[in-house]
Protein backbone atom coordinates (compact mmCIF):
# COMPACT_ATOMS: atom_id res chain seq x y z
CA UNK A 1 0.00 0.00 0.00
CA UNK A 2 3.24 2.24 0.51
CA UNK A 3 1.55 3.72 3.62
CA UNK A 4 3.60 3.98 6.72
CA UNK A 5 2.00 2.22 9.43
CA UNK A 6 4.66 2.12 12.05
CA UNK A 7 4.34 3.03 15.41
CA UNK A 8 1.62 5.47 15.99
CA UNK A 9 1.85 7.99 19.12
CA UNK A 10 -1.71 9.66 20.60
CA UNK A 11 -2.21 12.86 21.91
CA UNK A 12 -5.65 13.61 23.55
CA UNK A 13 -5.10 16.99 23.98
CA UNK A 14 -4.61 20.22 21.88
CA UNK A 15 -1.10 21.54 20.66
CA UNK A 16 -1.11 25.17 22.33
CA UNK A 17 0.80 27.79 20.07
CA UNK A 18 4.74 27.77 21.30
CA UNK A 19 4.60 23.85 22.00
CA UNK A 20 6.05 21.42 19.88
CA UNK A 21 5.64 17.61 19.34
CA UNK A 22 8.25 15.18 17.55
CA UNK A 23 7.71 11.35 16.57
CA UNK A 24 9.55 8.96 14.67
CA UNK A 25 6.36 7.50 13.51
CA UNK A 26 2.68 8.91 12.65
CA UNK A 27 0.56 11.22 15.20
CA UNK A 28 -2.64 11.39 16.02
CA UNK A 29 -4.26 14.02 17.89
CA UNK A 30 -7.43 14.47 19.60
CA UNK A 31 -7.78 18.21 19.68
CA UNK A 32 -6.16 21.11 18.06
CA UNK A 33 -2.87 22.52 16.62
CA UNK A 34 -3.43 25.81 17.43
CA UNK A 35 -1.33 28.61 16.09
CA UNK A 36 2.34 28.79 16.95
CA UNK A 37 2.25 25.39 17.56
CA UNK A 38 4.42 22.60 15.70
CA UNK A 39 4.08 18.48 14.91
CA UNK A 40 6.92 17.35 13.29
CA UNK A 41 6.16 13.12 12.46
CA UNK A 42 8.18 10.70 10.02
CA UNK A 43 5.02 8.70 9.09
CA UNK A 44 1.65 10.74 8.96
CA UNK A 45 -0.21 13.30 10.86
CA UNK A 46 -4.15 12.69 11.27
CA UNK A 47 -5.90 15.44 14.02
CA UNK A 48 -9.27 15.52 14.85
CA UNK A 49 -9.74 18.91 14.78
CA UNK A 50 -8.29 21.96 13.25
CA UNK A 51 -4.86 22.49 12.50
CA UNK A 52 -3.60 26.12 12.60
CA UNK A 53 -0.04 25.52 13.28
CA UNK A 54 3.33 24.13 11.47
CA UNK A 55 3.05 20.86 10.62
CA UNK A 56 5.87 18.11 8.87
CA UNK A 57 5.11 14.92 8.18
CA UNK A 58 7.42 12.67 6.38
CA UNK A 59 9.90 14.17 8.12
CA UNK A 60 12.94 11.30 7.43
CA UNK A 61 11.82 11.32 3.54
CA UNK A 62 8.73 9.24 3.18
CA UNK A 63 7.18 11.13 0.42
CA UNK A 64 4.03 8.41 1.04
CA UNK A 65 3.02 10.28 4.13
CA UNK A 66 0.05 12.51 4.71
CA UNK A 67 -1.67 15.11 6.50
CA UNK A 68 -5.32 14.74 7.06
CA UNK A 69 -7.40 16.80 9.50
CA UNK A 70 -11.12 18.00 10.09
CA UNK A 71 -10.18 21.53 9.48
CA UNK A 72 -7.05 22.10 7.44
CA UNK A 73 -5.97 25.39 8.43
CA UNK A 74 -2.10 25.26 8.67
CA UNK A 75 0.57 28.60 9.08
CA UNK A 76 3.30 26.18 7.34
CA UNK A 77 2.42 22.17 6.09
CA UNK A 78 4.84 20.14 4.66
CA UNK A 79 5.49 16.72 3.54
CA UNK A 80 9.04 15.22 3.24
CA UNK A 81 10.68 18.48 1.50
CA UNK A 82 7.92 19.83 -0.10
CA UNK A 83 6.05 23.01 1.96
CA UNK A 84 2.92 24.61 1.21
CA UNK A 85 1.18 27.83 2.74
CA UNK A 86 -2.21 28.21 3.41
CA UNK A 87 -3.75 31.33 2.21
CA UNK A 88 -4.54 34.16 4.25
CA UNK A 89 -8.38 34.27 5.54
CA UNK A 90 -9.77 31.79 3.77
CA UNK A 91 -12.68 29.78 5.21
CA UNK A 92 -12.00 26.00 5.27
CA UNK A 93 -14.27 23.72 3.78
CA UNK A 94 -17.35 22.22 6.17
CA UNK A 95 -15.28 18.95 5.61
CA UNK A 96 -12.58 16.65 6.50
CA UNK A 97 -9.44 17.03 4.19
CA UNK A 98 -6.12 14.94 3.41
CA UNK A 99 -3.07 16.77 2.42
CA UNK A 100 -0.89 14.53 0.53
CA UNK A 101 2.25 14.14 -2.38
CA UNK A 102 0.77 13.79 -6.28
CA UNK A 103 3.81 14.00 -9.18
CA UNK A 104 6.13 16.35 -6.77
CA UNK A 105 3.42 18.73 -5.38
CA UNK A 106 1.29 18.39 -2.40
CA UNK A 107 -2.30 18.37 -3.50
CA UNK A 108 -5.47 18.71 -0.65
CA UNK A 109 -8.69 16.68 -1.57
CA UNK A 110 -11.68 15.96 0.90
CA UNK A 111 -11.39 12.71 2.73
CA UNK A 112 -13.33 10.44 1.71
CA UNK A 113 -12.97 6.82 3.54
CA UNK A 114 -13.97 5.22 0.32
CA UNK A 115 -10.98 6.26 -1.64
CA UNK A 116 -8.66 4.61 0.69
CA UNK A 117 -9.15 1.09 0.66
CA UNK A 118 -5.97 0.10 2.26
């Protein structure tokens, strides 16, 4: 499936802005990254909630990994060595969304459990 399924670490708590969170493996969080805040993961970062902060995933290379999120709202998201910003002001969609690698760009599409049949 080329998705990283190591070790996964939980968090049931919201990322307040100035605290960071590292993981040699995916992260999930149940809450928030709120502004200021950072998750840096090598496999993939899944919160539910919103993310307003930094976040890296794929951190040792794994151009497989992903971001997903119920409100995708990030200051600075990247995946292995590839960043995108999120523009200014702009209302997220009313829907969960998966941020992810497609031919050398990172591409955001709804989530829709259907599509990954893993």
């Amino acid at each position: 499936s080329g998705v990283y399924e190591g070790r996964t670490k939980f968090i049931t708590k919201t990322i307040r802005g100035g605290q960071s969170v590292t993981y040699p493996g995916n992260v999930v969080i149940i809450g928030d990254v709120n502004s200021g805040a950072e998750v840096y993961a090598e496999g993939n970062i899944v919160v539910i909630g919103c993310i307003k902060g930094k976040v890296y995933a794929g951190t040792s290379g794994n151009d497989k990994a992903f971001i997903a999120a119920h409100s995708l709202q990030p200051e600075i998201l990247q995946i292995k060595d590839i960043i995108t910003i999120s523009p200014d002001n702009e209302e997220g969609p009313e829907y969960p969304e998966v941020a992810k690698i497609k031919e050398g760009v990172i591409i955001v599409e709804p989530y829709l459990p259907n599509k990954y049949n893993y």
